[in-house]
PDB file of N, CA and C in Angstrom:
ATOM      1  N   UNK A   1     104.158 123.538 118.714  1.00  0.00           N
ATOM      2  CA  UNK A   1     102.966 123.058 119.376  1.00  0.00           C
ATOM      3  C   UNK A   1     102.602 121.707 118.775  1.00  0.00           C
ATOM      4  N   UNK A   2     102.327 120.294 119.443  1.00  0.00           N
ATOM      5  CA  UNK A   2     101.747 119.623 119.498  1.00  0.00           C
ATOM      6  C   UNK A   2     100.343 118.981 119.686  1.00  0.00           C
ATOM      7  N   UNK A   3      99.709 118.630 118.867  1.00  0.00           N
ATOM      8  CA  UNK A   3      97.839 118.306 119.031  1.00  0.00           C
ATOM      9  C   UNK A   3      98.566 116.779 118.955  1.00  0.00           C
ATOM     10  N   UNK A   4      97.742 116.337 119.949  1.00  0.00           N
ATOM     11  CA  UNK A   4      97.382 114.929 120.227  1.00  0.00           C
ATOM     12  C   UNK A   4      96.034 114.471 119.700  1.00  0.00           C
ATOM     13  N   UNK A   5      96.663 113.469 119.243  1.00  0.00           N
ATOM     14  CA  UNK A   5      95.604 112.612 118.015  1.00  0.00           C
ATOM     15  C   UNK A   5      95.381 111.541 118.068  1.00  0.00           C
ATOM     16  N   UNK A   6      93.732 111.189 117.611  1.00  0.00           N
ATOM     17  CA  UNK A   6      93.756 109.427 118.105  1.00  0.00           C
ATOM     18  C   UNK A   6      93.741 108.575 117.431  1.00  0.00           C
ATOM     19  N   UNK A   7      93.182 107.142 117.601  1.00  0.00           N
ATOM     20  CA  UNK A   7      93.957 105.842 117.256  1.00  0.00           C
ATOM     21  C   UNK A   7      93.135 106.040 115.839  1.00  0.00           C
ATOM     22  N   UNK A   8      91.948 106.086 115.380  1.00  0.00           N
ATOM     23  CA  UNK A   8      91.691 106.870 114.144  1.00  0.00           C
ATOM     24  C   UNK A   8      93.174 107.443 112.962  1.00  0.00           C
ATOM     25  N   UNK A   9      92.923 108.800 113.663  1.00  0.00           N
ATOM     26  CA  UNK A   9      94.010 109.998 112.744  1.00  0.00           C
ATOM     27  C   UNK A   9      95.249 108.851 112.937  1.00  0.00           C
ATOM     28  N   UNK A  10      95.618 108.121 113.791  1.00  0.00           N
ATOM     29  CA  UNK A  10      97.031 107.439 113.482  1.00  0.00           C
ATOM     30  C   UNK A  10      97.011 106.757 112.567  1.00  0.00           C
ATOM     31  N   UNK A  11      96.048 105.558 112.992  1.00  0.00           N
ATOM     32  CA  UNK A  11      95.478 104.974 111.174  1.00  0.00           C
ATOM     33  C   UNK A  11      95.570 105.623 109.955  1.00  0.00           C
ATOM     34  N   UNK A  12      95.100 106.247 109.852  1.00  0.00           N
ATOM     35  CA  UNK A  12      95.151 107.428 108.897  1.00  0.00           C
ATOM     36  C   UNK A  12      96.777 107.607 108.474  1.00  0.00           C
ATOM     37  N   UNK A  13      96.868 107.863 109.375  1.00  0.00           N
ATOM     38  CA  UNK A  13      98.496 108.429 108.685  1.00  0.00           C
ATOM     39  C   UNK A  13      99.428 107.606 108.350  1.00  0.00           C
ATOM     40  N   UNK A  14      99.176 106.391 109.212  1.00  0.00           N
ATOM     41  CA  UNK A  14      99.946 105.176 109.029  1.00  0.00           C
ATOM     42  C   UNK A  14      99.586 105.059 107.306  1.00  0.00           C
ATOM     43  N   UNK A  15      98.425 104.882 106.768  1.00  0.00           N
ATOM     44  CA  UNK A  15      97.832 104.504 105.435  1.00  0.00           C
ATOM     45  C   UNK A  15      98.164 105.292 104.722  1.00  0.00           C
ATOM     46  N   UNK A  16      98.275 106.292 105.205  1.00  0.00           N
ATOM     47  CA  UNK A  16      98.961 107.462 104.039  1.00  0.00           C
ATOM     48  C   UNK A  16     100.574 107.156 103.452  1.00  0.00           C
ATOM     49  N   UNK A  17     101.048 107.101 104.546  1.00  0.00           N
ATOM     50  CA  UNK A  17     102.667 106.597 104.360  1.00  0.00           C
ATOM     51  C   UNK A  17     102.670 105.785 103.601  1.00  0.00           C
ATOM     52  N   UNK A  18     102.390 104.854 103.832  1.00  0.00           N
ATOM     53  CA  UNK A  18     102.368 103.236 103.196  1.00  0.00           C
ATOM     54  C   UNK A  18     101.825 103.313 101.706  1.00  0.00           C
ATOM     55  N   UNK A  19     100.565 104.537 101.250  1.00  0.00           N
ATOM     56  CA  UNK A  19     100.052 104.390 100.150  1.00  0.00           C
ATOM     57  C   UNK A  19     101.090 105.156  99.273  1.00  0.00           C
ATOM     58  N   UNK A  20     102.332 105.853  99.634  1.00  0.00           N
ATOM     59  CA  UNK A  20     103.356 106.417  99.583  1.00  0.00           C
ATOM     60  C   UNK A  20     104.169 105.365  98.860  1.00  0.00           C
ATOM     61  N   UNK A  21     104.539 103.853  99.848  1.00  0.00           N
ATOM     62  CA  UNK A  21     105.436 103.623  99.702  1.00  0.00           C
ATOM     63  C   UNK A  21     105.222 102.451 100.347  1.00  0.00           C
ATOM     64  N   UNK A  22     106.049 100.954 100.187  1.00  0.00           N
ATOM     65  CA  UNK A  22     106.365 100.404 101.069  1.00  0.00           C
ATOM     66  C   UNK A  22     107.384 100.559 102.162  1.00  0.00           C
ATOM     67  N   UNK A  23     106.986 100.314 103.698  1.00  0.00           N
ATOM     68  CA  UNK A  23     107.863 100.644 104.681  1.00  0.00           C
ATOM     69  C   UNK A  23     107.847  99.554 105.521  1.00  0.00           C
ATOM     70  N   UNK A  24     109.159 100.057 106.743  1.00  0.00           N
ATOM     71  CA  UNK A  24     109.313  99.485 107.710  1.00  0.00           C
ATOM     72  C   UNK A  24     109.246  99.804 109.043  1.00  0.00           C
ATOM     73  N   UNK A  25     109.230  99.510 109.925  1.00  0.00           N
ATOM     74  CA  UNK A  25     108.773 100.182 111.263  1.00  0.00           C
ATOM     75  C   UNK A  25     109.027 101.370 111.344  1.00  0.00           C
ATOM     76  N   UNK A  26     110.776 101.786 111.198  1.00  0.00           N
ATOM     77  CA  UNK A  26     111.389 102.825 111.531  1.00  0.00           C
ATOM     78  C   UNK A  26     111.078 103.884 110.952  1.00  0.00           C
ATOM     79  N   UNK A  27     111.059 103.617 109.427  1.00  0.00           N
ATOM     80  CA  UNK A  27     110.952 104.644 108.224  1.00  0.00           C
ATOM     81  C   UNK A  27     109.207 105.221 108.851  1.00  0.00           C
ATOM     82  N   UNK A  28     108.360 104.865 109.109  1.00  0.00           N
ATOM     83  CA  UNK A  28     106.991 104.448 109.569  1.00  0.00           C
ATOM     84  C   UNK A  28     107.000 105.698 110.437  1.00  0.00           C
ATOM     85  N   UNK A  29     107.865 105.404 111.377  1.00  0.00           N
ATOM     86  CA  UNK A  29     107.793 106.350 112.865  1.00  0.00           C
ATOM     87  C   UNK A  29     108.468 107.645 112.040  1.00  0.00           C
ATOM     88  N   UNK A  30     109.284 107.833 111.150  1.00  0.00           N
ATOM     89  CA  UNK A  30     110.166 108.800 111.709  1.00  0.00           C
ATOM     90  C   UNK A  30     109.231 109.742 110.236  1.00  0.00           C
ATOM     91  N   UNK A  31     108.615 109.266 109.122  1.00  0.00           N
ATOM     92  CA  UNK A  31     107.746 109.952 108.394  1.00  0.00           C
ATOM     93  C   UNK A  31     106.452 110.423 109.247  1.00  0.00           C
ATOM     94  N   UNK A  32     106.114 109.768 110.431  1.00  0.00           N
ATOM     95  CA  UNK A  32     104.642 109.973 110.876  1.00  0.00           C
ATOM     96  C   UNK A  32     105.307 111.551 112.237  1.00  0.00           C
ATOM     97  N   UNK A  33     106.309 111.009 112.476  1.00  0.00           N
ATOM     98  CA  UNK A  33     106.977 112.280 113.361  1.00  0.00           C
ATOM     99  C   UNK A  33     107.367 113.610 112.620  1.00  0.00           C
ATOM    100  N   UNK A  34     107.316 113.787 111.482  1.00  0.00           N
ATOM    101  CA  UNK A  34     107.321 114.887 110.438  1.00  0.00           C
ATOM    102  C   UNK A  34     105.894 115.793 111.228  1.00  0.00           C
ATOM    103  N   UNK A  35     105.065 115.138 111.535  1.00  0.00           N
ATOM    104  CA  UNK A  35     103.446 116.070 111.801  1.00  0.00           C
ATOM    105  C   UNK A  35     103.423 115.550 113.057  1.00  0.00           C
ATOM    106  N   UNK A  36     103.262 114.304 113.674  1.00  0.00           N
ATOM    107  CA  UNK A  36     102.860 114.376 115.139  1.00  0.00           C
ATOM    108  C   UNK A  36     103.845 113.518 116.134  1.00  0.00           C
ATOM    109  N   UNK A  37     104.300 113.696 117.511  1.00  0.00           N
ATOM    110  CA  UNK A  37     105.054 112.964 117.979  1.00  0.00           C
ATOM    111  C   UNK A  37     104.516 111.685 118.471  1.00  0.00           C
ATOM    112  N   UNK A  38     105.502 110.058 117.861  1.00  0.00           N
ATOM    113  CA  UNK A  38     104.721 109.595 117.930  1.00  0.00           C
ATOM    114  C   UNK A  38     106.020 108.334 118.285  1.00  0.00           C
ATOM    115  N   UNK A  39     106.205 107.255 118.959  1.00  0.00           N
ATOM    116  CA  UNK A  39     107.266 106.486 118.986  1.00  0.00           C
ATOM    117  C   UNK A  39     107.007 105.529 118.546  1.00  0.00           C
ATOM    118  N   UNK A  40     108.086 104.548 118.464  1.00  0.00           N
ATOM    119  CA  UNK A  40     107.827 103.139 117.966  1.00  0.00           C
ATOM    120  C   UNK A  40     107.135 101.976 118.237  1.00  0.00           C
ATOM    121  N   UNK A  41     107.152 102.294 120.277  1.00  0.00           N
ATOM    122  CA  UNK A  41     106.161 101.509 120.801  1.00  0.00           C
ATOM    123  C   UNK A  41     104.708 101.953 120.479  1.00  0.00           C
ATOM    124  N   UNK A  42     104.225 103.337 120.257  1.00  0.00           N
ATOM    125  CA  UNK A  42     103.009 103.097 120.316  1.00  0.00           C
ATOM    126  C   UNK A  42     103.244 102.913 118.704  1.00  0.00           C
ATOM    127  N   UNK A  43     103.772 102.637 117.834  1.00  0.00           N
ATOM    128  CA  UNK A  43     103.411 102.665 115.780  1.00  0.00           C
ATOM    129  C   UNK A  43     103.013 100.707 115.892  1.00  0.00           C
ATOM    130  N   UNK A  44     103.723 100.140 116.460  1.00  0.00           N
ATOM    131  CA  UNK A  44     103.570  98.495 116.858  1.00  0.00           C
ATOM    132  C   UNK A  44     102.425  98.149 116.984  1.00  0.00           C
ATOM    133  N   UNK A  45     101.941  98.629 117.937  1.00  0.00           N
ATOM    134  CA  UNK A  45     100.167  98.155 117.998  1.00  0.00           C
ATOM    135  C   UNK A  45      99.390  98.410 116.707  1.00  0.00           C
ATOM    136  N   UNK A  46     100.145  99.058 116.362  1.00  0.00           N
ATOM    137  CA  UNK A  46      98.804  99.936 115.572  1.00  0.00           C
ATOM    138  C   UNK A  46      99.089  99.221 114.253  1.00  0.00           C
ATOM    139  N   UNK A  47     100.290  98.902 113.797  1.00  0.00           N
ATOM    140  CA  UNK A  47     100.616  98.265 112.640  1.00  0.00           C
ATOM    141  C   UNK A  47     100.213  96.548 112.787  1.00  0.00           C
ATOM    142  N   UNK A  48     100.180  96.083 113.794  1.00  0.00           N
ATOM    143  CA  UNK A  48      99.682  94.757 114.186  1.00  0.00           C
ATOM    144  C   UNK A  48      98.087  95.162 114.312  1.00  0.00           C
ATOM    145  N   UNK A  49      97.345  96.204 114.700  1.00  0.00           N
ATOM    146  CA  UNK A  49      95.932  95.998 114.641  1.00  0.00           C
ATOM    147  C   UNK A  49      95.260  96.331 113.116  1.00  0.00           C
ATOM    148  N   UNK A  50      96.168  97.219 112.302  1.00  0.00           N
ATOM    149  CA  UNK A  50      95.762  97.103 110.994  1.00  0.00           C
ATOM    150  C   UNK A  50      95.742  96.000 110.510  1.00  0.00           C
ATOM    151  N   UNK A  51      97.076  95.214 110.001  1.00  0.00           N
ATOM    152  CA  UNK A  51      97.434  93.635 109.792  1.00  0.00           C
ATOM    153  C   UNK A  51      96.057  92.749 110.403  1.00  0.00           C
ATOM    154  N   UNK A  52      95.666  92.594 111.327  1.00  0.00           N
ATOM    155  CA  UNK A  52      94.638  92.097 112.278  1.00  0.00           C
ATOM    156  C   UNK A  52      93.610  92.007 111.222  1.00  0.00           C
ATOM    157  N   UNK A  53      93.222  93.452 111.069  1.00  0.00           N
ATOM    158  CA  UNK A  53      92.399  93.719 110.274  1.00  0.00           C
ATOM    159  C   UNK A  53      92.349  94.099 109.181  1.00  0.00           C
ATOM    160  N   UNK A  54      92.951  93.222 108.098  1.00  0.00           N
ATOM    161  CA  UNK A  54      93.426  93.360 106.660  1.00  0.00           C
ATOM    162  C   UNK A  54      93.626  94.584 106.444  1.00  0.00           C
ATOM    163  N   UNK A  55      94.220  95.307 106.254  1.00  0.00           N
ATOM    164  CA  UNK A  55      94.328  96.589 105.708  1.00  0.00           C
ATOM    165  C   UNK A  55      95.996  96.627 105.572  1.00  0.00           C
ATOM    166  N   UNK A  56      96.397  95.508 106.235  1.00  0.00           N
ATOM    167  CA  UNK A  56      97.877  95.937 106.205  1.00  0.00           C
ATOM    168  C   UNK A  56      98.644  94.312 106.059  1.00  0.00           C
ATOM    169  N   UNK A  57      99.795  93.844 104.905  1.00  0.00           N
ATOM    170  CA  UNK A  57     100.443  92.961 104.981  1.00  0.00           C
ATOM    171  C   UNK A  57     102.065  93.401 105.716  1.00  0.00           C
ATOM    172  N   UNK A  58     102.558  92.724 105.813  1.00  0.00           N
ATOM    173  CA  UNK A  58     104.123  92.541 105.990  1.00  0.00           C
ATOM    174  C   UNK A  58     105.249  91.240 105.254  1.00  0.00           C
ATOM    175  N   UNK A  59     106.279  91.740 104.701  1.00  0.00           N
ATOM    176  CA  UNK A  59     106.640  91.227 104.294  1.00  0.00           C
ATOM    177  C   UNK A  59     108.338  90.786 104.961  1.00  0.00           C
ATOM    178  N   UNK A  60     109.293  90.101 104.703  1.00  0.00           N
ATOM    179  CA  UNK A  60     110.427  90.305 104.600  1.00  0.00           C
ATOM    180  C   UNK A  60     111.321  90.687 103.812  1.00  0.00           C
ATOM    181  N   UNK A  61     112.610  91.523 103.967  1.00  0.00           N
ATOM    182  CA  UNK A  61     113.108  91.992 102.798  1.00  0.00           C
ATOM    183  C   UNK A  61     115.274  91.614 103.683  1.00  0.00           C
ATOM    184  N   UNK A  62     116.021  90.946 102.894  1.00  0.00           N
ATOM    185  CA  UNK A  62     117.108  91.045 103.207  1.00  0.00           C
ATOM    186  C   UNK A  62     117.732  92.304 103.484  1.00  0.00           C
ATOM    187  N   UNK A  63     118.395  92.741 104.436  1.00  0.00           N
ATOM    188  CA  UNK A  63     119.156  94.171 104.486  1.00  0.00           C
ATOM    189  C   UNK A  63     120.299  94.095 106.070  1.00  0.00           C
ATOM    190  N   UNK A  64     121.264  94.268 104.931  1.00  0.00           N
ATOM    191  CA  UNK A  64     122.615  94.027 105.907  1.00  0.00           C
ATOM    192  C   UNK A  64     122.614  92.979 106.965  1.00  0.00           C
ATOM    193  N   UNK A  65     122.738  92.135 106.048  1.00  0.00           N
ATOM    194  CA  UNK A  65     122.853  90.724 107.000  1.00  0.00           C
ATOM    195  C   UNK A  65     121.544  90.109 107.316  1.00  0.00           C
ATOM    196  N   UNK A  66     120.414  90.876 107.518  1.00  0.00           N
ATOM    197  CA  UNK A  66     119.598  90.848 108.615  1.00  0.00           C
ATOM    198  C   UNK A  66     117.891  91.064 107.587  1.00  0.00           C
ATOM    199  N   UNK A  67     116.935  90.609 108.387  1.00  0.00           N
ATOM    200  CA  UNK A  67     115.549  90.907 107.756  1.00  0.00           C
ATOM    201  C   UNK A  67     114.934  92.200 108.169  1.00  0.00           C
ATOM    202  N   UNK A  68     114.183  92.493 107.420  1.00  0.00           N
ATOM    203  CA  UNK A  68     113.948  93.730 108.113  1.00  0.00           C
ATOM    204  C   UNK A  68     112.329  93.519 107.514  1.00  0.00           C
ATOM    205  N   UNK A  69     111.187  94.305 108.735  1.00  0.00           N
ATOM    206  CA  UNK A  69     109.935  93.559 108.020  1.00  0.00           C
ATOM    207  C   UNK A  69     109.141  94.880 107.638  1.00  0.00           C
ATOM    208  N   UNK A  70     108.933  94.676 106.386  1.00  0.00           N
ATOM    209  CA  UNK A  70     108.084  95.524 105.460  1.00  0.00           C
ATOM    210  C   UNK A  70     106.585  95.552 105.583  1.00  0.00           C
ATOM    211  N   UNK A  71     106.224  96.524 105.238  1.00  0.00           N
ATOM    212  CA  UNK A  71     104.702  96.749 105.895  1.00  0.00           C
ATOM    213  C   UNK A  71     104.152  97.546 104.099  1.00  0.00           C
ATOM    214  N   UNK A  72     102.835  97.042 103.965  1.00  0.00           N
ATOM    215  CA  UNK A  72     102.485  97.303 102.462  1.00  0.00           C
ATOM    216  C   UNK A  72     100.750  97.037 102.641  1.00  0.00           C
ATOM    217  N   UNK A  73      99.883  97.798 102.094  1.00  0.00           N
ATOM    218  CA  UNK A  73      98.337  98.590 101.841  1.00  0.00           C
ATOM    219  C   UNK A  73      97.931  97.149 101.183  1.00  0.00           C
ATOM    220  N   UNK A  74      97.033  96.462 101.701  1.00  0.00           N
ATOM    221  CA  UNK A  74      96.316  95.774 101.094  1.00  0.00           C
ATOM    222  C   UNK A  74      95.225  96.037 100.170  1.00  0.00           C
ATOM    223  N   UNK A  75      94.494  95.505  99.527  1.00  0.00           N
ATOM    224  CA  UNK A  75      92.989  96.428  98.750  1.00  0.00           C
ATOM    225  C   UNK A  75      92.344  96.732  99.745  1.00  0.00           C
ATOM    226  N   UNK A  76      92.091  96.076 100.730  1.00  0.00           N
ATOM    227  CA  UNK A  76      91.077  96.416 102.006  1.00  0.00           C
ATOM    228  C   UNK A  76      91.806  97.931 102.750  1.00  0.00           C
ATOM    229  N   UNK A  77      93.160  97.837 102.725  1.00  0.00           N
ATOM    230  CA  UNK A  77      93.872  99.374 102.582  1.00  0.00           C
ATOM    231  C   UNK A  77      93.847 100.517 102.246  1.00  0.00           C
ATOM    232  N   UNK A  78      94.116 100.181 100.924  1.00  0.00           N
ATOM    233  CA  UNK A  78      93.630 101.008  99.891  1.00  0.00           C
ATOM    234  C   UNK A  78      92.139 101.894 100.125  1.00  0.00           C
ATOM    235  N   UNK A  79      91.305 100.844 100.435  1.00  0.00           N
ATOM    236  CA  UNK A  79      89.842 101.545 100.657  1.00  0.00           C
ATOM    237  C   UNK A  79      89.978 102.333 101.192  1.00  0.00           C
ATOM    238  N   UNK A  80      90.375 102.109 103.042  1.00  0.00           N
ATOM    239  CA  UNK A  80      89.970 102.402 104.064  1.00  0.00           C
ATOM    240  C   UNK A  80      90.676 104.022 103.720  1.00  0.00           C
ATOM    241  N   UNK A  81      91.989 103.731 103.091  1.00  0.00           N
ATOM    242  CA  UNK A  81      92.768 105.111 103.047  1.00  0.00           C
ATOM    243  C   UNK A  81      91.924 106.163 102.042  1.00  0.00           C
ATOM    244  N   UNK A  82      91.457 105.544 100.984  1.00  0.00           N
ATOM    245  CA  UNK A  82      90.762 106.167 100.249  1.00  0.00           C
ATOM    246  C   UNK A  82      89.218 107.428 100.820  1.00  0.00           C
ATOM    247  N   UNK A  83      88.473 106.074 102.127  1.00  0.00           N
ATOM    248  CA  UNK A  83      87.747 106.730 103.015  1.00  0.00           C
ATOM    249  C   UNK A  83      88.373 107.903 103.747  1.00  0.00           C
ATOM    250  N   UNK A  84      89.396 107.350 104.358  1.00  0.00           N
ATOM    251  CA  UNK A  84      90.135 108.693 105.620  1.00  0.00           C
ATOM    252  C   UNK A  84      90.211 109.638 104.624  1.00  0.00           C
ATOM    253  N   UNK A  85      90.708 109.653 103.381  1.00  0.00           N
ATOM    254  CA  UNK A  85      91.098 110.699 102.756  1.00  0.00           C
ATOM    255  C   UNK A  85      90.142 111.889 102.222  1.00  0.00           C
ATOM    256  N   UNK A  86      89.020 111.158 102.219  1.00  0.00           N
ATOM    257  CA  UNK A  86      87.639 111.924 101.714  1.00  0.00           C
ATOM    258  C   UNK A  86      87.107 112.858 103.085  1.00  0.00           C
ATOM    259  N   UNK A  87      87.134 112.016 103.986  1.00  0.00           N
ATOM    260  CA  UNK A  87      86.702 112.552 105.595  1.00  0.00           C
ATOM    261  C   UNK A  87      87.796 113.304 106.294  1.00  0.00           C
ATOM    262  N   UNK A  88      89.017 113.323 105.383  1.00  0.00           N
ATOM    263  CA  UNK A  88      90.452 114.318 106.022  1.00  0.00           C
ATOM    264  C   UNK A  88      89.953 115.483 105.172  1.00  0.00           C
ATOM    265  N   UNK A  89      89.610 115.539 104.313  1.00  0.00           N
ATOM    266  CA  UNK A  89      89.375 116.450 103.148  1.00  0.00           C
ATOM    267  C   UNK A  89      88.345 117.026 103.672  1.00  0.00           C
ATOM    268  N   UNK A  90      87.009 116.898 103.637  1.00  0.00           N
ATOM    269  CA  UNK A  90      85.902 117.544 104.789  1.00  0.00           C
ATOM    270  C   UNK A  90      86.213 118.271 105.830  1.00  0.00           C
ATOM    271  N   UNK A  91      86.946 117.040 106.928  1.00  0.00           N
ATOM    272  CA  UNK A  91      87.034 117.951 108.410  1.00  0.00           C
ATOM    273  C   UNK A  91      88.017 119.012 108.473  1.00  0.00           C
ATOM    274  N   UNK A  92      89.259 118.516 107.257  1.00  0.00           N
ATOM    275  CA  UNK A  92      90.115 120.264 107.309  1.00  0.00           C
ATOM    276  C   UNK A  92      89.492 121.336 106.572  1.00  0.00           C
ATOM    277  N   UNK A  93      88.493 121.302 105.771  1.00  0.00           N
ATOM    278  CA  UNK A  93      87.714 122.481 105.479  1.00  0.00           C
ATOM    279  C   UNK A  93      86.764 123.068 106.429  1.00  0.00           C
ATOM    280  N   UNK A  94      85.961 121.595 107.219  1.00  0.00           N
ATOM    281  CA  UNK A  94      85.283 122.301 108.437  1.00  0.00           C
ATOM    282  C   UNK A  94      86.226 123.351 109.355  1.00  0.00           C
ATOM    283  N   UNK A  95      87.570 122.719 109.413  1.00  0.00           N
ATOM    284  CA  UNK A  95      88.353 123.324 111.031  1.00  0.00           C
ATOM    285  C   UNK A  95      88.697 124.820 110.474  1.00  0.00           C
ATOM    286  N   UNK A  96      88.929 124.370 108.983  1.00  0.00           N
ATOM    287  CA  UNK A  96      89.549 125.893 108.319  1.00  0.00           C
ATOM    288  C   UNK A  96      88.521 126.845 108.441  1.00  0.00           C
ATOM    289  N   UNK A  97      87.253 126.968 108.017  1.00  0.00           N
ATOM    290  CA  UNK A  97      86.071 127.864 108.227  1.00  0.00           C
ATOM    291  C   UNK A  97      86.110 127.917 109.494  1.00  0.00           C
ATOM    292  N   UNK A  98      85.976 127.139 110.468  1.00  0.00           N
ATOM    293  CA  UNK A  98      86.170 127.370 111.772  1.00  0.00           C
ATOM    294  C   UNK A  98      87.353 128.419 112.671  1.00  0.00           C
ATOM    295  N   UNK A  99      88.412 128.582 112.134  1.00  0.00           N
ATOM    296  CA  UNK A  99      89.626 128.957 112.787  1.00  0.00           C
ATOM    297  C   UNK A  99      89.866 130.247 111.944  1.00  0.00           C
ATOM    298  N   UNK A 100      89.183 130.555 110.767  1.00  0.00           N
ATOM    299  CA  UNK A 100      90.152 131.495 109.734  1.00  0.00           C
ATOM    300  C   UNK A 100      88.975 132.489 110.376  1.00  0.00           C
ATOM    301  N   UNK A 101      89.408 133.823 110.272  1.00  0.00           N
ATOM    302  CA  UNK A 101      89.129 134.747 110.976  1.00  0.00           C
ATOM    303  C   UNK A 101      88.050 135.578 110.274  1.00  0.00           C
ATOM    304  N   UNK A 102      86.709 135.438 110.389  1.00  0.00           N
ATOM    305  CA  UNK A 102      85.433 136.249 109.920  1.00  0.00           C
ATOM    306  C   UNK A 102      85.231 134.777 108.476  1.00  0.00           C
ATOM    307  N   UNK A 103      85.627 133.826 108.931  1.00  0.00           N
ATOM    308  CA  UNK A 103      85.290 132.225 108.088  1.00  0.00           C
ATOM    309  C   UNK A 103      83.775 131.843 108.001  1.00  0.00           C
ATOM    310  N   UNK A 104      83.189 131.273 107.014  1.00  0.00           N
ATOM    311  CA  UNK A 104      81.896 131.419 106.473  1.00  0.00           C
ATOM    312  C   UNK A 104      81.259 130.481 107.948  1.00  0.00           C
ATOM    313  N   UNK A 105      82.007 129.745 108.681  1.00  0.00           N
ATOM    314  CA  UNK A 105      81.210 128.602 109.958  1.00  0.00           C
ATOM    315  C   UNK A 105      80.849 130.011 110.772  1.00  0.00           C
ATOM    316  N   UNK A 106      81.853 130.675 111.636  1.00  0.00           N
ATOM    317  CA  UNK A 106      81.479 132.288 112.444  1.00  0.00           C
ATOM    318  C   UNK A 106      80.707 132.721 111.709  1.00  0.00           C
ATOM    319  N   UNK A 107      80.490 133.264 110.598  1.00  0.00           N
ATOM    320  CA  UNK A 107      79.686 134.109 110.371  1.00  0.00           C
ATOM    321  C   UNK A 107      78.191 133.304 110.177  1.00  0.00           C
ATOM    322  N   UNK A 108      77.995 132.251 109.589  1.00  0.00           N
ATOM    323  CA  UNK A 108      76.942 131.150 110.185  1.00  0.00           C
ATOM    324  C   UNK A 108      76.493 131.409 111.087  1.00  0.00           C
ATOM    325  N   UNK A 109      76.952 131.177 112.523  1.00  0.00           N
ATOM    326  CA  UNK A 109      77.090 131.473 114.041  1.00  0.00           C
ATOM    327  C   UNK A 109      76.543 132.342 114.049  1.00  0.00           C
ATOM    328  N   UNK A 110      77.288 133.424 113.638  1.00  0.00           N
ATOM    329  CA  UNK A 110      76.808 134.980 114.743  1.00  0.00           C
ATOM    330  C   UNK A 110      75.958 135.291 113.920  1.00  0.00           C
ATOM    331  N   UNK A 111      75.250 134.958 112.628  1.00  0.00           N
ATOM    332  CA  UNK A 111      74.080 134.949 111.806  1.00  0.00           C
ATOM    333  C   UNK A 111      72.937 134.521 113.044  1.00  0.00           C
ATOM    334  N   UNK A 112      73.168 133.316 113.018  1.00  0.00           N
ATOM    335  CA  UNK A 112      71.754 132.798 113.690  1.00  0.00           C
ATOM    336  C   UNK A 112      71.993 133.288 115.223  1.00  0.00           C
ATOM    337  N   UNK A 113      72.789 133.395 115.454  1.00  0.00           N
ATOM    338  CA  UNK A 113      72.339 134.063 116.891  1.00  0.00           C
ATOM    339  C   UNK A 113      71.906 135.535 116.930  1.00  0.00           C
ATOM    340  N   UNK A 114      72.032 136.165 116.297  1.00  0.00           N
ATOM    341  CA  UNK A 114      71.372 137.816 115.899  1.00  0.00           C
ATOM    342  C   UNK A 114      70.423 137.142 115.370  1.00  0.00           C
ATOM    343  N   UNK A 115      69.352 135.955 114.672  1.00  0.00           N
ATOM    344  CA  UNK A 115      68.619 136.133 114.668  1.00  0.00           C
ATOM    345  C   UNK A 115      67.231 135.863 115.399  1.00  0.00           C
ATOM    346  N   UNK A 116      67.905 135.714 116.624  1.00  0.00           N
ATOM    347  CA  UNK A 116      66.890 134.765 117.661  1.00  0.00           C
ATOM    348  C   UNK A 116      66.344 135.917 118.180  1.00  0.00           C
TER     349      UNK A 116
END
């Protein structure tokens, strides 16, 4: 099963990778396709609208003949990933109370509604 996710959570994951590691387009797509399906055309925009908006440099690196362009977390990066990571940390505890079965959010719920 697949959940579709938006330009947010892609950010996100893009920053995660990268705070991983320096990468390149490919390596980019095929770590972010580990969790969600995702191709190269849409990873492009998104790596040019980070860049846009400091959070993301690129570099060149020689490899087999050829350049290949590296993508690397700026400090303005760093932050932003630092933020997603605090607010990834929250909303998977919200979804988890939410989904886990007799989870403290339901029982919240069916609290206040028995008490109306």
């Amino acid at each position: 099963m697949a959940f579709t996710i938006g330009s947010t959570l892609l950010d996100a994951c893009v920053l995660a990778v990268l705070a991983r590691e320096d990468a390149y387009g490919y390596r980019l797509t095929q770590q972010i396709r580990q969790v969600v399906e995702i191709s190269e055309s849409t990873l492009y925009p998104v790596l040019r609208r980070l860049q846009k908006d400091g959070a993301v440099r690129s570099y060149d690196q020689p490899y087999m003949g050829r350049n290949r362009r590296y993508y690397q977390l700026t400090e303005k990066g760093w932050g932003m990933y630092g933020e997603y990571l605090r607010e990834w940390k929250e909303f998977r505890g919200q979804v988890d109370r939410l989904m886990a079965p007799g989870g403290n959010l339901l029982e919240e719920r069916t609290e206040s509604y028995d008490q109306s």
